[in-house]
N, C-alpha and C. Protein backbone atom coordinates (compact mmCIF):
# COMPACT_ATOMS: atom_id res chain seq x y z
N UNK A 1 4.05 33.79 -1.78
CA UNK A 1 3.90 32.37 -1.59
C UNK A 1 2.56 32.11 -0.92
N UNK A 2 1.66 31.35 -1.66
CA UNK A 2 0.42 30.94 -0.97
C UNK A 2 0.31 29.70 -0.77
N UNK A 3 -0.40 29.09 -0.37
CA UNK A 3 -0.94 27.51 0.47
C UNK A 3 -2.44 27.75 0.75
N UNK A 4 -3.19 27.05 -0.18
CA UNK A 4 -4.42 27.24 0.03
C UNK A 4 -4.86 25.67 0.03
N UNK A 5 -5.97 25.58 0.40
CA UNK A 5 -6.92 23.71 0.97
C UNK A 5 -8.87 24.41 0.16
N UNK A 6 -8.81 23.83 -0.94
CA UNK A 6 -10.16 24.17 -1.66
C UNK A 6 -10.77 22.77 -1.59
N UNK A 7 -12.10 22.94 -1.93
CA UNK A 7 -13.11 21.19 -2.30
C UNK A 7 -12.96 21.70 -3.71
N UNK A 8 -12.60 20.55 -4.52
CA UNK A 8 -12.94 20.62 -5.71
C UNK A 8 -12.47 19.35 -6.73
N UNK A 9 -12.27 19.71 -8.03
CA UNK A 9 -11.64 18.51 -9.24
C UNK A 9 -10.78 19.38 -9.75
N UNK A 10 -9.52 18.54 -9.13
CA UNK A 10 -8.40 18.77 -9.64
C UNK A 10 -7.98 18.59 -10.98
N UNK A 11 -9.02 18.18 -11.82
CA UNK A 11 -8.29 18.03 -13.40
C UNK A 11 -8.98 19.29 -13.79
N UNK A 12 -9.66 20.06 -12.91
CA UNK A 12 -10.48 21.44 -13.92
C UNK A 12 -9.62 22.63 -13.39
N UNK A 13 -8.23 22.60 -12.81
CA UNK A 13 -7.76 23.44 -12.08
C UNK A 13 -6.78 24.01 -13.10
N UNK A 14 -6.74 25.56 -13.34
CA UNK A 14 -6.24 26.26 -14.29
C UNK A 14 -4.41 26.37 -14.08
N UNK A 15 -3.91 25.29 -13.65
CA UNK A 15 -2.33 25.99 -13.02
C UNK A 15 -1.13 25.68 -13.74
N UNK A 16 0.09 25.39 -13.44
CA UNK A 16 1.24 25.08 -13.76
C UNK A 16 1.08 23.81 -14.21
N UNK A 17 1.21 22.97 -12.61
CA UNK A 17 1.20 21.47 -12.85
C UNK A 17 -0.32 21.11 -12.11
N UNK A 18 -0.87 19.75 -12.61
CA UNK A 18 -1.37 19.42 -11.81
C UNK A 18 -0.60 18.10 -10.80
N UNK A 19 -0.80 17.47 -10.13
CA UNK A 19 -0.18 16.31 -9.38
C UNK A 19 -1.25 14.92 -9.70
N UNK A 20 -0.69 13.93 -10.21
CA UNK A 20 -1.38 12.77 -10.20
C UNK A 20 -0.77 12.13 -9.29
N UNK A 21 -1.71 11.30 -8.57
CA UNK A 21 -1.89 10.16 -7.47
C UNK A 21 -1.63 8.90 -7.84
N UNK A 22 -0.77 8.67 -8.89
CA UNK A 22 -0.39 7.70 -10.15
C UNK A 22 0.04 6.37 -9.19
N UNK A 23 -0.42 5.18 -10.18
CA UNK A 23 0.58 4.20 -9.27
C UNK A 23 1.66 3.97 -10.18
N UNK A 24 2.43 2.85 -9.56
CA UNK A 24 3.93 2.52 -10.45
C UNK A 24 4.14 2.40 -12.11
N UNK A 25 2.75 1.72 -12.40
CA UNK A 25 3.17 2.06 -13.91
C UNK A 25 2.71 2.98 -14.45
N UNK A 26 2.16 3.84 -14.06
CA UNK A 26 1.60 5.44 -14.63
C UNK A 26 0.65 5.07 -15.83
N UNK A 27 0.27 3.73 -15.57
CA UNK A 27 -0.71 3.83 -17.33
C UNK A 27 -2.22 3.98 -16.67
N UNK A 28 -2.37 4.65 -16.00
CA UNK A 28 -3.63 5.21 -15.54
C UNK A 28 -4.54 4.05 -14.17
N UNK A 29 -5.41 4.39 -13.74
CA UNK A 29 -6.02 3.37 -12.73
C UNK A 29 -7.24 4.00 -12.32
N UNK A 30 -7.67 3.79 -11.21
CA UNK A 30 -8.48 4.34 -10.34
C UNK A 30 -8.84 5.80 -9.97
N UNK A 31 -9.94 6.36 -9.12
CA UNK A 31 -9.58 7.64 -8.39
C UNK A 31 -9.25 8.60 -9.60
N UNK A 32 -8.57 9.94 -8.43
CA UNK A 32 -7.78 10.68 -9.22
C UNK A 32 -6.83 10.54 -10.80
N UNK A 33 -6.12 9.30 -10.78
CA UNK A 33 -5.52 8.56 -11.68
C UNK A 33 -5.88 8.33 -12.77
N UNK A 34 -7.30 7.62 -12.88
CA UNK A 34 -8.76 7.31 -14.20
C UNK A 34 -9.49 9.12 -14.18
N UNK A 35 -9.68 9.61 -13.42
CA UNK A 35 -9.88 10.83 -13.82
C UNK A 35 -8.79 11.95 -14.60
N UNK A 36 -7.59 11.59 -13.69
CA UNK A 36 -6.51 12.46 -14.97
C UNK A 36 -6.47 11.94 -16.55
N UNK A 37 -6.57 10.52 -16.09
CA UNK A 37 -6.32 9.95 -17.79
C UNK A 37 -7.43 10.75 -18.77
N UNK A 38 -8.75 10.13 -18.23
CA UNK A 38 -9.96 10.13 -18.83
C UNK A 38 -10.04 12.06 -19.23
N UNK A 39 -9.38 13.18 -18.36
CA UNK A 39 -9.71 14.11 -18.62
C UNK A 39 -8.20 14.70 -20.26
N UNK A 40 -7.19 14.39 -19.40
CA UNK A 40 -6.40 14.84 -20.70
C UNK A 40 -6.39 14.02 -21.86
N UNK A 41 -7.16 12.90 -22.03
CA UNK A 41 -6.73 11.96 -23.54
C UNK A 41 -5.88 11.01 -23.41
N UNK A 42 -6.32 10.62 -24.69
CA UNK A 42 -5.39 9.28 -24.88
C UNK A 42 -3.89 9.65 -25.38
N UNK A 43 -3.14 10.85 -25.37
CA UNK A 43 -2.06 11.25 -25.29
C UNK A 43 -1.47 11.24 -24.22
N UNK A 44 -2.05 10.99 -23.27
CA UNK A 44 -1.56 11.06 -21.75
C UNK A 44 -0.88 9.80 -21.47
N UNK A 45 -1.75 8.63 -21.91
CA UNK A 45 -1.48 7.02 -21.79
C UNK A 45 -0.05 7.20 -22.87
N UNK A 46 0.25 7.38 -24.29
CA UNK A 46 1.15 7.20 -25.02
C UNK A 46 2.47 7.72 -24.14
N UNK A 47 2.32 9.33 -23.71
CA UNK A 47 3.05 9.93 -23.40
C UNK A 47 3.77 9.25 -21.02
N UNK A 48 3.43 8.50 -20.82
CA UNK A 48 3.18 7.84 -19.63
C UNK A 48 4.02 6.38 -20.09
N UNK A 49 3.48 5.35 -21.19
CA UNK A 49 4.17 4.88 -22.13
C UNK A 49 5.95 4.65 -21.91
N UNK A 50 6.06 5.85 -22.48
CA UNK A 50 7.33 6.23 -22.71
C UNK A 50 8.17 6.27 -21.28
N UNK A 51 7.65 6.56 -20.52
CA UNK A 51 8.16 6.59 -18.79
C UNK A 51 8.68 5.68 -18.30
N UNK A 52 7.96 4.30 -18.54
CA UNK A 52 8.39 2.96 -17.99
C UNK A 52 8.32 3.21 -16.20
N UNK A 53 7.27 3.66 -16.19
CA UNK A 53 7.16 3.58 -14.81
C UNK A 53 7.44 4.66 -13.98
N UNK A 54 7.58 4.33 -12.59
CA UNK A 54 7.78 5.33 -11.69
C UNK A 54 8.06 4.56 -10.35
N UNK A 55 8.96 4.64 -9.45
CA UNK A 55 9.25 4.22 -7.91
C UNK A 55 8.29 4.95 -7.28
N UNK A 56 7.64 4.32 -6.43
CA UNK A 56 6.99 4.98 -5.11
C UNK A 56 7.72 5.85 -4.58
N UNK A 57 7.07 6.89 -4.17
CA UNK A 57 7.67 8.13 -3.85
C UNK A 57 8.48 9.21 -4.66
N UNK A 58 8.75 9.09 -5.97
CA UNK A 58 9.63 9.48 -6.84
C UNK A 58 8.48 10.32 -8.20
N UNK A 59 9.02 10.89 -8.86
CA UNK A 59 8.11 11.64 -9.31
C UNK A 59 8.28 12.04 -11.06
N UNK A 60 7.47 11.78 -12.20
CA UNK A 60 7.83 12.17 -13.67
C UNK A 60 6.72 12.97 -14.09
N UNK A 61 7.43 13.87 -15.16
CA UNK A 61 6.47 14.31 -15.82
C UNK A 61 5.92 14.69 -16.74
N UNK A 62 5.08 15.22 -17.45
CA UNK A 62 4.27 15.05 -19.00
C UNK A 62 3.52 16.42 -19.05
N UNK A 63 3.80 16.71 -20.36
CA UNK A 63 2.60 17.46 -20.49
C UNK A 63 1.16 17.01 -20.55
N UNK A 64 0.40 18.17 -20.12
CA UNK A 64 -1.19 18.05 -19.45
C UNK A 64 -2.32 17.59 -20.61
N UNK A 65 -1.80 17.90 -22.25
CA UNK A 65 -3.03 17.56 -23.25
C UNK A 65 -3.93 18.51 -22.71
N UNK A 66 -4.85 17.48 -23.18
CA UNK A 66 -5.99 18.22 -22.68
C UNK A 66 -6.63 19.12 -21.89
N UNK A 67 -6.13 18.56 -20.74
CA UNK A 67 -6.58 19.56 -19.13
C UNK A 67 -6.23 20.91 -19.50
N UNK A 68 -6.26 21.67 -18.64
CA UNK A 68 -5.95 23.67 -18.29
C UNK A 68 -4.60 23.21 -17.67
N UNK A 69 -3.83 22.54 -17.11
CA UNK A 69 -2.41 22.40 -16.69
C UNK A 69 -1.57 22.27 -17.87
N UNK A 70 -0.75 22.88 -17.75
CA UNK A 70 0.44 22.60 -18.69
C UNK A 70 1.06 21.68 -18.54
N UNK A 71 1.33 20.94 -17.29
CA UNK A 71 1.98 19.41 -17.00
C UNK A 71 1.14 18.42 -16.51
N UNK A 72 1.52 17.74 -16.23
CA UNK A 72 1.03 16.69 -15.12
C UNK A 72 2.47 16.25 -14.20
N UNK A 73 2.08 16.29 -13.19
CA UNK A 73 2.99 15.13 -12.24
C UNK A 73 2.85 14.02 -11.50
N UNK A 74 3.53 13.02 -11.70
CA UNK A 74 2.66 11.70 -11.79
C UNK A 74 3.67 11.58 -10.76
N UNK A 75 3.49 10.93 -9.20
CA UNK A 75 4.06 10.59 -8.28
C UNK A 75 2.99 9.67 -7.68
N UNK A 76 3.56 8.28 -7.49
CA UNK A 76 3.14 6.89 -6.87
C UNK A 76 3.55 7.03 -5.43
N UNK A 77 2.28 6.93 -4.22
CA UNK A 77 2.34 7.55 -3.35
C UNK A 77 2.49 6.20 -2.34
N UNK A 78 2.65 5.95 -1.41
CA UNK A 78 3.20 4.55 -0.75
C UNK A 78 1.15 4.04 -0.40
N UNK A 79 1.26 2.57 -0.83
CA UNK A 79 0.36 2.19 -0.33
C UNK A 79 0.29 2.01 1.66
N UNK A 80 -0.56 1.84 2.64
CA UNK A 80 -0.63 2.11 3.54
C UNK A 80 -0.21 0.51 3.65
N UNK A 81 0.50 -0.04 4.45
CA UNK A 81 0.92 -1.39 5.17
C UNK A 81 1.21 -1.52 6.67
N UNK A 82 0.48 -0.71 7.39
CA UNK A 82 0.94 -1.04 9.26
C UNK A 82 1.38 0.55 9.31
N UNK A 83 2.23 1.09 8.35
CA UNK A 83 2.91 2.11 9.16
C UNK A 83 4.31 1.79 9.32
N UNK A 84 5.29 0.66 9.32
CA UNK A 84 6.15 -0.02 9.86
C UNK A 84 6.68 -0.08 8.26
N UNK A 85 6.87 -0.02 7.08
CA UNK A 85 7.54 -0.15 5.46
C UNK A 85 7.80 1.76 5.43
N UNK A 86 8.07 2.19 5.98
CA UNK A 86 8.31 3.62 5.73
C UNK A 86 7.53 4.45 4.84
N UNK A 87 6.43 3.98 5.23
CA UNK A 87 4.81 4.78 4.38
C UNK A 87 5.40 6.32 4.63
N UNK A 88 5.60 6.83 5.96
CA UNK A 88 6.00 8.41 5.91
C UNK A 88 6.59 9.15 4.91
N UNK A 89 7.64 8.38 4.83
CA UNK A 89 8.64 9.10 4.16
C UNK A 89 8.50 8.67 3.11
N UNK A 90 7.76 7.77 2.70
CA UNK A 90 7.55 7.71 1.17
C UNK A 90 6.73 8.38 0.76
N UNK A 91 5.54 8.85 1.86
CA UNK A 91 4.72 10.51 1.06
C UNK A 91 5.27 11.52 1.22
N UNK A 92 6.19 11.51 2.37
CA UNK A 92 6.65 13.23 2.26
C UNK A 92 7.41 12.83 0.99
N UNK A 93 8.64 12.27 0.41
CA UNK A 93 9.34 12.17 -0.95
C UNK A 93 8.39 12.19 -1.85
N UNK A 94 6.99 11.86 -2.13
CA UNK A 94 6.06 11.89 -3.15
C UNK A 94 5.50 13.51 -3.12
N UNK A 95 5.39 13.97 -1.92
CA UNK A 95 5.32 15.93 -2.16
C UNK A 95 6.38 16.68 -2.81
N UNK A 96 7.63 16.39 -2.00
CA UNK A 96 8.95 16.82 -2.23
C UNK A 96 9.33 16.44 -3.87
N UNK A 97 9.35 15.26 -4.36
CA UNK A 97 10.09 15.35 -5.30
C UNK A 97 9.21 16.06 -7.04
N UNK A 98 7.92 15.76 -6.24
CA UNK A 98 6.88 16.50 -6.89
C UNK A 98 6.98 17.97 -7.37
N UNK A 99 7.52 18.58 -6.34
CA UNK A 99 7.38 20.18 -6.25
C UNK A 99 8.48 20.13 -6.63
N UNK A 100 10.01 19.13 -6.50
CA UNK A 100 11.13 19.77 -6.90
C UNK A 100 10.74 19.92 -8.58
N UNK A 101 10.47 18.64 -9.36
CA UNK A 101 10.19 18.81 -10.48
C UNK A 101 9.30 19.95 -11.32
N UNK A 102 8.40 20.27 -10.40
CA UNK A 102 7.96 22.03 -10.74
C UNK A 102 8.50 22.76 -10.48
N UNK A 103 9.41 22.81 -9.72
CA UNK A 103 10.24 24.06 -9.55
C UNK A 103 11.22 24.18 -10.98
N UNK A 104 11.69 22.54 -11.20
CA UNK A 104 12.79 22.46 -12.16
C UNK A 104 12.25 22.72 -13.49
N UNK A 105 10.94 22.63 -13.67
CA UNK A 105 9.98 23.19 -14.85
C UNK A 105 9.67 24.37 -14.88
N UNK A 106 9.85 25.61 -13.74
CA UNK A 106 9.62 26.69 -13.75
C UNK A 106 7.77 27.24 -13.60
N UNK A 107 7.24 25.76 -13.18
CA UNK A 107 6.14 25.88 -12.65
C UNK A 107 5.49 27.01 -11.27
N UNK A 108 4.94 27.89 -11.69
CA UNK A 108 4.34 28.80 -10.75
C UNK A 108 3.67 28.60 -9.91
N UNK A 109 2.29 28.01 -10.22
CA UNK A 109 1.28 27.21 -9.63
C UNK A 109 1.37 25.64 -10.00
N UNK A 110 0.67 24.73 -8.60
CA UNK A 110 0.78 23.90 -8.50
C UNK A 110 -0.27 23.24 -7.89
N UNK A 111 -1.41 21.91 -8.20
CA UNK A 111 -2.47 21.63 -7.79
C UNK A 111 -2.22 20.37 -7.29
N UNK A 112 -2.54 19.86 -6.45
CA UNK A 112 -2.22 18.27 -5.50
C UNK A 112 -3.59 18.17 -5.22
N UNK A 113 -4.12 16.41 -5.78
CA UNK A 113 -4.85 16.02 -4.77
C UNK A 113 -4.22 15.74 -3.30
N UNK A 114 -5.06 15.14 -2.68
CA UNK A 114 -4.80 14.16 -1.10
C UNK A 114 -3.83 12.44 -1.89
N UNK A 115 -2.87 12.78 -1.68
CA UNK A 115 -1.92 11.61 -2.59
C UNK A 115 -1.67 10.67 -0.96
N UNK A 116 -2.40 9.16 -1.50
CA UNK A 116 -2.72 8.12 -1.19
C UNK A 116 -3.53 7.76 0.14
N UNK A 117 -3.89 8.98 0.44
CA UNK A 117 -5.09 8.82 1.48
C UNK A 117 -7.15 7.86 0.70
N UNK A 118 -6.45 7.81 -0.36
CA UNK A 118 -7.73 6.97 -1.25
C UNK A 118 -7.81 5.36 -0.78
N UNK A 119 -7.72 4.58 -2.01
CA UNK A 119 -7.67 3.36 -2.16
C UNK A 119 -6.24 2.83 -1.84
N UNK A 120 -5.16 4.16 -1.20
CA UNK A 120 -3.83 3.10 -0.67
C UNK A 120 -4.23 3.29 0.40
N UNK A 121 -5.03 3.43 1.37
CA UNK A 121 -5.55 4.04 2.57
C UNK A 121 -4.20 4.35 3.84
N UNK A 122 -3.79 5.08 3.51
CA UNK A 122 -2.86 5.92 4.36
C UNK A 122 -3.88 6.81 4.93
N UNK A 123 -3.47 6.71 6.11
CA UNK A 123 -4.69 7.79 7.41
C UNK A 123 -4.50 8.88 7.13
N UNK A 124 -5.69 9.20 6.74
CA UNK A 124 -6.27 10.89 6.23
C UNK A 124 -5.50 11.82 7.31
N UNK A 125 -5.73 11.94 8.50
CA UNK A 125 -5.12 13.00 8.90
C UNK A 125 -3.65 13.22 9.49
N UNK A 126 -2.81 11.79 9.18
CA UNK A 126 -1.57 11.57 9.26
C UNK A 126 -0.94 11.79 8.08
N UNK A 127 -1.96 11.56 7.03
CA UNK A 127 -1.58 12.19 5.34
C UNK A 127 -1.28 13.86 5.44
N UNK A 128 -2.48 14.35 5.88
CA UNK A 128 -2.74 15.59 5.32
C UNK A 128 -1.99 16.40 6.51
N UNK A 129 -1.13 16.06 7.67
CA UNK A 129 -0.25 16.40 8.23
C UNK A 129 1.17 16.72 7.40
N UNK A 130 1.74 15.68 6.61
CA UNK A 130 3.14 15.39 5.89
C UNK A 130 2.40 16.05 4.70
N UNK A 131 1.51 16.06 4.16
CA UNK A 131 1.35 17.24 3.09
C UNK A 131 1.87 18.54 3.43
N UNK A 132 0.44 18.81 4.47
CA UNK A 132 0.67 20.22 4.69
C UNK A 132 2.35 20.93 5.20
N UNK A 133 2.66 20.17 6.22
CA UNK A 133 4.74 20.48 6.55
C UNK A 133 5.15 19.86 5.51
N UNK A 134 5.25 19.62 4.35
CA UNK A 134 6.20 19.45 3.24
C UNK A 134 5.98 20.31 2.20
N UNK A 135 4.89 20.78 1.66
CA UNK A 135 4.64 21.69 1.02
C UNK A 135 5.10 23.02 1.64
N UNK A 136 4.40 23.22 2.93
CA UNK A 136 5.16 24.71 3.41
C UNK A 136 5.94 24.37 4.00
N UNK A 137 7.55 23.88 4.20
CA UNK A 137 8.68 24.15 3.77
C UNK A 137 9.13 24.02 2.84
N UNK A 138 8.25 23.44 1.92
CA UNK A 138 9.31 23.42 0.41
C UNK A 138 8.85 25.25 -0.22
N UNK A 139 8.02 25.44 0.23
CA UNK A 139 7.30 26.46 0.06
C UNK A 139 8.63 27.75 0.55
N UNK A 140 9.24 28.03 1.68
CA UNK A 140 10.32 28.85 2.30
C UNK A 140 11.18 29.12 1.01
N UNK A 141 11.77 28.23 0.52
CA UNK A 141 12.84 28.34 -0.37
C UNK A 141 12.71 28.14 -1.85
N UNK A 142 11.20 27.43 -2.75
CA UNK A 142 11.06 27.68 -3.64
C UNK A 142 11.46 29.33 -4.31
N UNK A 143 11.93 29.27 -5.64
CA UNK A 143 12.35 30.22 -6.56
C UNK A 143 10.93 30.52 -7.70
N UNK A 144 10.73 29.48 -7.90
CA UNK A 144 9.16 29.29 -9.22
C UNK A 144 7.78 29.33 -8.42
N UNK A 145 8.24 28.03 -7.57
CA UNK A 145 6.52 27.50 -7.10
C UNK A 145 6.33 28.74 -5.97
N UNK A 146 5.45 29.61 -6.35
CA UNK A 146 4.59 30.56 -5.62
C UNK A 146 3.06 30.33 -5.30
N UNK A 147 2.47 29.34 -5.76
CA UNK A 147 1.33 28.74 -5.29
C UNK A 147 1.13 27.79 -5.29
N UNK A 148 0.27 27.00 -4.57
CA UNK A 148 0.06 25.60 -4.39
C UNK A 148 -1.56 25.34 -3.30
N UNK A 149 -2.46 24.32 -4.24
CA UNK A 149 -3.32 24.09 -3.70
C UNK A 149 -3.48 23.00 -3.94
N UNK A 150 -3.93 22.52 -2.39
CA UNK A 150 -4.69 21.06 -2.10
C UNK A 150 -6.06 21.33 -2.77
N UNK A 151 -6.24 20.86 -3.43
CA UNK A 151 -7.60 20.06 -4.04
C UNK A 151 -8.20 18.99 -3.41
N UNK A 152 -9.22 18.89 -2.65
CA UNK A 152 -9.60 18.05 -1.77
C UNK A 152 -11.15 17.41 -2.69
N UNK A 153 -11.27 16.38 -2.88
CA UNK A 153 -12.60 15.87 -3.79
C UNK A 153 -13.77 15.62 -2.72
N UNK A 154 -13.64 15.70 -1.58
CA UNK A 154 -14.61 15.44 -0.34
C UNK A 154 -14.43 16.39 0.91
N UNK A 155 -15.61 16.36 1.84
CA UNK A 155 -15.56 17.43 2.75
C UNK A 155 -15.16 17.03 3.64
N UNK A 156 -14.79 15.24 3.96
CA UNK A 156 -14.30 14.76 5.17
C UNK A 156 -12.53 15.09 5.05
N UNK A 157 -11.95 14.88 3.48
CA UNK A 157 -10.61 15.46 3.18
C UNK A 157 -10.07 16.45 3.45
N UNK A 158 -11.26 17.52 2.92
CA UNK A 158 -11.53 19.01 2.83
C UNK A 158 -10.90 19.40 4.44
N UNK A 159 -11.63 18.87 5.52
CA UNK A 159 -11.39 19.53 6.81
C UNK A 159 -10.06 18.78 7.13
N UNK A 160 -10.12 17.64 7.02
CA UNK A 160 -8.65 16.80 7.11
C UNK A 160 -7.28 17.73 6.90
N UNK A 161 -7.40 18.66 6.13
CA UNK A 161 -6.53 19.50 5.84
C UNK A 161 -6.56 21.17 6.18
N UNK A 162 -7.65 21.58 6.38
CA UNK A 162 -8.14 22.57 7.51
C UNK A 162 -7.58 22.37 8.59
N UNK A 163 -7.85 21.37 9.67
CA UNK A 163 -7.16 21.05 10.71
C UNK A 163 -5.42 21.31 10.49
N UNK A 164 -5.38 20.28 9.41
CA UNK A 164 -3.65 20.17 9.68
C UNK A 164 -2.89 21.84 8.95
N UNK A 165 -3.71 22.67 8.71
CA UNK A 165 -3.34 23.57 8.74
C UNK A 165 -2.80 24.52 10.00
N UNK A 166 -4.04 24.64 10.56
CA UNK A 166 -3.84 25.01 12.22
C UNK A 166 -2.69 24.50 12.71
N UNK A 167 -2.11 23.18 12.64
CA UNK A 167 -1.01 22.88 13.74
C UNK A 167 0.11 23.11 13.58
C-alpha cells in the first residue's frame, strides 16, 4: 500500500482510475473538470450524459476514453460556504466514496487531484488534511486499491499536502 503527494497533470497519469473534481452535473466545467473533458473526448460528455448527475459528495463512474486511466471518477466536492453546511464531511464522503467505487472496480491504482480546494475554495490545508486521513485509512483495509496519488497542479498545493502528511 502506497500514498504518494507528486506536482503534476493528472489527466497524463498512467493508473486505474483517475478522480475528477466534477460538479453536479458532470457535463464538464472548469479546472481539473475542462481538463478531464478536453483530455479524454467527446465520449466522456455522452458517456457523463447518461449519469444524470451526481450529489455532492457521492461519486460515478466512466470509462477514461482517451486518457492512460481506464476510468474516471467523477465526485462533486462541497463548495466552501463558512464551514457551518457540512463542507467536511462532504469532502471526506467525496474521497471515501471515490475509492469505494475503485475498490468495487477492482482498481489498483488511483490518481486524485486536490478535490475542491480550486474555484469551490475550501481551505487548502484543511482540504489536504481530510484527504490525506481518508485516503490512509481507507488505505488499512482496501483489498484492490494498493496505490494512490495526490496529483497536485501547483507547488503551493504540492506542500499543502507534504505538510499534512507529517501530521
Amino acid at each position: 500500500m502506497a500514498f504518494e503527494v507528486i506536482r503534476g497533470d493528472v489527466t497524463t497519469m498512467p493508473v486505474d482510475a483517475i478522480v475528477n473534481a466534477a460538479n453536479t452535473t458532470l457535463l464538464g466545467g472548469g479546472g481539473v473538470d475542462g481538463a478531464i473533458h478536453r483530455a479524454a473526448g467527446p465520449e466522456l460528455l455522452a458517456a457523463c450524459r447518461l449519469l444524470h448527475g451526481c450529489k455532492t459528495g457521492e461519486a460515478k463512474i466512466t470509462p477514461g476514453f482517451k486518457l492512460p486511466a481506464k476510468f474516471v471518477i467523477h465526485t462533486p466536492g462541497p463548495i466552501w460556504r463558512g464551514g457551518q453546511h457540512h463542507e467536511a464531511e462532504l469532502l471526506r464522503n467525496s474521497y471515501q466514496n471515490s475509492l469505494r467505487l475503485a475498490e468495487e472496480n477492482h482498481c489498483g491504482s488511483v490518481a486524485f487531484p486536490s478535490i475542491s480546494t480550486g474555484v469551490y475554495r475550501f481551505p487548502l490545508q484543511a482540504g489536504a488534511k481530510i484527504a490525506v486521513t481518508t485516503i490512509n485509512e481507507f488505505l488499512k483495509t482496501a483489498q484492490n486499491v494498493k496505490d494512490v496519488t495526490m496529483v497536485c497542479f501547483d507547488e503551493e498545493t504540492y506542500q499543502a499536502y507534504v505538510e499534512a502528511q507529517k501530521v
